[in-house]
Protein backbone atom coordinates (compact mmCIF):
# COMPACT_ATOMS: atom_id res chain seq x y z
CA UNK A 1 65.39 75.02 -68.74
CA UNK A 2 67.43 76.21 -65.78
CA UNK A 3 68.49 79.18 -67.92
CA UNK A 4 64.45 80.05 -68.32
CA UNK A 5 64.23 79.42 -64.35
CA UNK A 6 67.13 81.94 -63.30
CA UNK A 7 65.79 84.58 -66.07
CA UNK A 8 61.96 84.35 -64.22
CA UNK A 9 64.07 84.75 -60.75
CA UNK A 10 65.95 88.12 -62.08
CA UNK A 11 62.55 89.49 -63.58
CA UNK A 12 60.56 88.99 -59.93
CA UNK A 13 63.90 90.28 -58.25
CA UNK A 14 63.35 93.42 -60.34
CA UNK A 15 60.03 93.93 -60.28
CA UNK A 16 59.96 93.65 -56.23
CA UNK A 17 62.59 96.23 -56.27
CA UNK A 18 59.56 98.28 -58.13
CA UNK A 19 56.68 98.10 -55.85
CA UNK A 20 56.24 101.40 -53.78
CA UNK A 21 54.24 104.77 -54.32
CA UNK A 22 53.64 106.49 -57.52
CA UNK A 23 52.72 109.34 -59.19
CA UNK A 24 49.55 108.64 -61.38
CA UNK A 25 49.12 111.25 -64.37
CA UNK A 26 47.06 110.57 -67.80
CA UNK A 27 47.86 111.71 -71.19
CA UNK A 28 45.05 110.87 -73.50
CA UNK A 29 43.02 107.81 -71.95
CA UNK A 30 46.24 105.82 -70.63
CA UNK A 31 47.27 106.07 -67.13
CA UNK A 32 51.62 106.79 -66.52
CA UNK A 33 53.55 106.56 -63.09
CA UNK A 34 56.54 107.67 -61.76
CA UNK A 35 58.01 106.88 -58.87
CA UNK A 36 56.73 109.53 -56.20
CA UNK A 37 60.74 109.79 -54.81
CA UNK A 38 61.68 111.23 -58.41
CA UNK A 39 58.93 114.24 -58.31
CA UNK A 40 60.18 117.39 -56.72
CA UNK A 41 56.49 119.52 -57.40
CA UNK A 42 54.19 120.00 -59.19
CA UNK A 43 53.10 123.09 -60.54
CA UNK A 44 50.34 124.72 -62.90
CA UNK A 45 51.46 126.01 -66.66
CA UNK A 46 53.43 128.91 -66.78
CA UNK A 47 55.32 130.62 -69.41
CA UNK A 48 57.88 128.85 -70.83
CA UNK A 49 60.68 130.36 -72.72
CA UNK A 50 61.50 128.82 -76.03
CA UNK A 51 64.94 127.39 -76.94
CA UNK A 52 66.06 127.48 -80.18
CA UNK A 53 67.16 124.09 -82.18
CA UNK A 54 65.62 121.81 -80.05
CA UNK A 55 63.46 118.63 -81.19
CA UNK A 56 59.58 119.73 -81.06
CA UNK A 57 58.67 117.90 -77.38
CA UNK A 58 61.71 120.39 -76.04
CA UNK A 59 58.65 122.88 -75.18
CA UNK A 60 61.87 125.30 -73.79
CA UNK A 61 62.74 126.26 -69.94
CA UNK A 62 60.95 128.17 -67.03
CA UNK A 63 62.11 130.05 -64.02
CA UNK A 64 61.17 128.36 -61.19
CA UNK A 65 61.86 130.75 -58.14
CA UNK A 66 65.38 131.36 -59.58
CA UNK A 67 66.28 128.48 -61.22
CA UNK A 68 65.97 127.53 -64.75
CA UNK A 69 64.50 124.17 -65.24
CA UNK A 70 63.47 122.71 -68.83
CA UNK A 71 60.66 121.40 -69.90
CA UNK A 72 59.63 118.72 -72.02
CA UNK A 73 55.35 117.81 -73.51
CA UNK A 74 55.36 114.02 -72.87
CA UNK A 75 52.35 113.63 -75.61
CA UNK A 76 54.79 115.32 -78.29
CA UNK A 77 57.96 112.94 -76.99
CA UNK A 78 55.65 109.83 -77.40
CA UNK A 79 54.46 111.16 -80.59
CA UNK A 80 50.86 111.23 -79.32
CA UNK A 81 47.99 113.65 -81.00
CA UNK A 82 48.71 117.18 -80.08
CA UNK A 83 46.29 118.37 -77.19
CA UNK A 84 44.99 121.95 -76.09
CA UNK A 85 46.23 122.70 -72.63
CA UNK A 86 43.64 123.12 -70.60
CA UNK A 87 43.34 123.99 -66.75
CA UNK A 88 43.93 120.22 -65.64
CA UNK A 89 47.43 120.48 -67.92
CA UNK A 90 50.32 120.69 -65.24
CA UNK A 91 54.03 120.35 -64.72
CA UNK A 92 55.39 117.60 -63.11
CA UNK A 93 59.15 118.83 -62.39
CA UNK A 94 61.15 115.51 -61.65
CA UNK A 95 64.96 114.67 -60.50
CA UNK A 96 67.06 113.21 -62.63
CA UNK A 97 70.04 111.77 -63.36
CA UNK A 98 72.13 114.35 -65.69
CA UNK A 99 76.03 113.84 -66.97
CA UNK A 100 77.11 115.02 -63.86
CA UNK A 101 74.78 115.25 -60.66
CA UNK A 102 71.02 115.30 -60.74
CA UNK A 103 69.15 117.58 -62.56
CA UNK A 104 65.56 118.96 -62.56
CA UNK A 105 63.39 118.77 -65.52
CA UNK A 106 59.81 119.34 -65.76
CA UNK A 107 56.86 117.01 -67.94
CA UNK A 108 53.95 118.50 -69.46
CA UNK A 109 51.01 116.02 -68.35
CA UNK A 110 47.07 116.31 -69.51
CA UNK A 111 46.17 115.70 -65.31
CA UNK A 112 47.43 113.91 -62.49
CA UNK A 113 45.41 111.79 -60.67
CA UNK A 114 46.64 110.43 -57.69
CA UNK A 115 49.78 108.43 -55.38
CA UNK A 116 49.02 105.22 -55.29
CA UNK A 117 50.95 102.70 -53.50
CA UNK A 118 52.02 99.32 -55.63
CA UNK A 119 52.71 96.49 -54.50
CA UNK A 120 54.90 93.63 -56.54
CA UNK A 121 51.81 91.35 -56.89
CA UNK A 122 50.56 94.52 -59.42
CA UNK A 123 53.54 94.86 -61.38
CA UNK A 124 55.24 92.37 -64.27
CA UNK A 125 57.67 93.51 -67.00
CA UNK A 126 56.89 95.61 -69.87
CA UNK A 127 55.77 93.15 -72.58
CA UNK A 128 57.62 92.35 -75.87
CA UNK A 129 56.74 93.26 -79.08
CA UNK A 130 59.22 91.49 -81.14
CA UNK A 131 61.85 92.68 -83.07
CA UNK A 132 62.80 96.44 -82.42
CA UNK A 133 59.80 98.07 -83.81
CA UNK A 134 57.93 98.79 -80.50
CA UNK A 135 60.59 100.34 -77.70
CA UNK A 136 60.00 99.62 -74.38
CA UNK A 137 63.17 100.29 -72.45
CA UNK A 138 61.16 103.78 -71.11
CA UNK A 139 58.88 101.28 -69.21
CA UNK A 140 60.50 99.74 -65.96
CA UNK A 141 56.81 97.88 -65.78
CA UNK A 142 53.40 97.35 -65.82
CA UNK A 143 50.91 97.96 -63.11
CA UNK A 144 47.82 96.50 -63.00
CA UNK A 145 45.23 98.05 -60.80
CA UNK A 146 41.60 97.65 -60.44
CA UNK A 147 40.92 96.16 -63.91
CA UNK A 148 43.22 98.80 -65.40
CA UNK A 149 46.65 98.77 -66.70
CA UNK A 150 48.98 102.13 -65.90
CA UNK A 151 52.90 102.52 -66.90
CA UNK A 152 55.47 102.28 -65.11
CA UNK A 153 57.78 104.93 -66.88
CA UNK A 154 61.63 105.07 -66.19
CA UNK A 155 62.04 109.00 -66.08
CA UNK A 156 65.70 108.87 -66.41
CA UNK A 157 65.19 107.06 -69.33
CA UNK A 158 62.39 108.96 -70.86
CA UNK A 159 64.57 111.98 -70.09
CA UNK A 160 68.15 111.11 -70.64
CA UNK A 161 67.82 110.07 -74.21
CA UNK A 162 66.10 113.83 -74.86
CA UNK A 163 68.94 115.89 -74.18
CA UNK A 164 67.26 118.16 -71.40
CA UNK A 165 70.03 116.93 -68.61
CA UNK A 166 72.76 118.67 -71.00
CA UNK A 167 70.30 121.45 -71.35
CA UNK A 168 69.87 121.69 -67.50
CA UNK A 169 73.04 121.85 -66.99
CA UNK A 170 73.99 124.26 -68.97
CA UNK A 171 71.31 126.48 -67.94
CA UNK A 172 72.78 125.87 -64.12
């Protein structure tokens, strides 16, 4: 039983650490958010240069005034129904951690909404599914806010485990 009690203690621990602003921004009908300290800009859709032998989310890099930055469409790296891009579609260009300093990558979103500031009474753990069917470990939580429920995603991890900070730095 204490075991249970210390494991409750670590999981409020972390998800105080978690309350703060966010980035809202929807793909299909479910609401994401990313800490607002991670986003660098945000920008409309602009050509992007395909990269050979990459998986199919690895939509290929830009040129953001003089540097090359890749890009990634989060519906394609959840494995979400392809969408047309339409004039809400943007770029959310985020820091993260690469192999050896931070890198900038950008996410193809459908929209993004708004910052909202969340505090730890809105956030608990991502959920378990059981067994390893469902993965979670892109989640650092789950807000909920005004009857809804939005994601809390973990950018490095959504990001590290593509690839893009090897490709980032290499492009640098």
């Amino acid at each position: 039983m204490a075991n249970v009690g210390r494991a409750q203690s670590a999981v409020k621990k972390d998800v105080k650490a978690l309350a703060g602003k966010y980035l809202t921004f929807d793909l299909g009908k479910e609401e994401y958010c990313i800490g607002i300290l991670k986003v660098r800009e945000i920008i409309g859709l602009m050509e992007i240069t395909a990269v050979p032998h990459t998986p199919r989310y690895i939509k290929g890099v830009i040129n953001l005034r003089g540097s090359v930055i890749p890009v990634l469409d989060l519906r394609s790296k959840f494995d979400m129904e392809a969408k047309e891009y339409t004039e809400r579609t943007c770029i959310i260009v985020v820091e993260v951690r690469g192999e050896t300093e931070a890198v900038l990558v950008g996410m193809i979103v459908d929209s993004v909404s708004e910052v909202l500031n969340i505090v730890e009474a809105e956030i608990e753990p991502p959920p378990t599914f059981g067994g390893d069917a469902v993965e979670t470990d892109n989640f650092l939580g789950m807000a909920k806010i005004k009857g809804r429920v939005k994601i809390l995603l973990d950018t490095d991890k959504v990001i590290g485990e593509t690839g893009l900070g090897r490709l980032a730095n290499a492009a640098a």
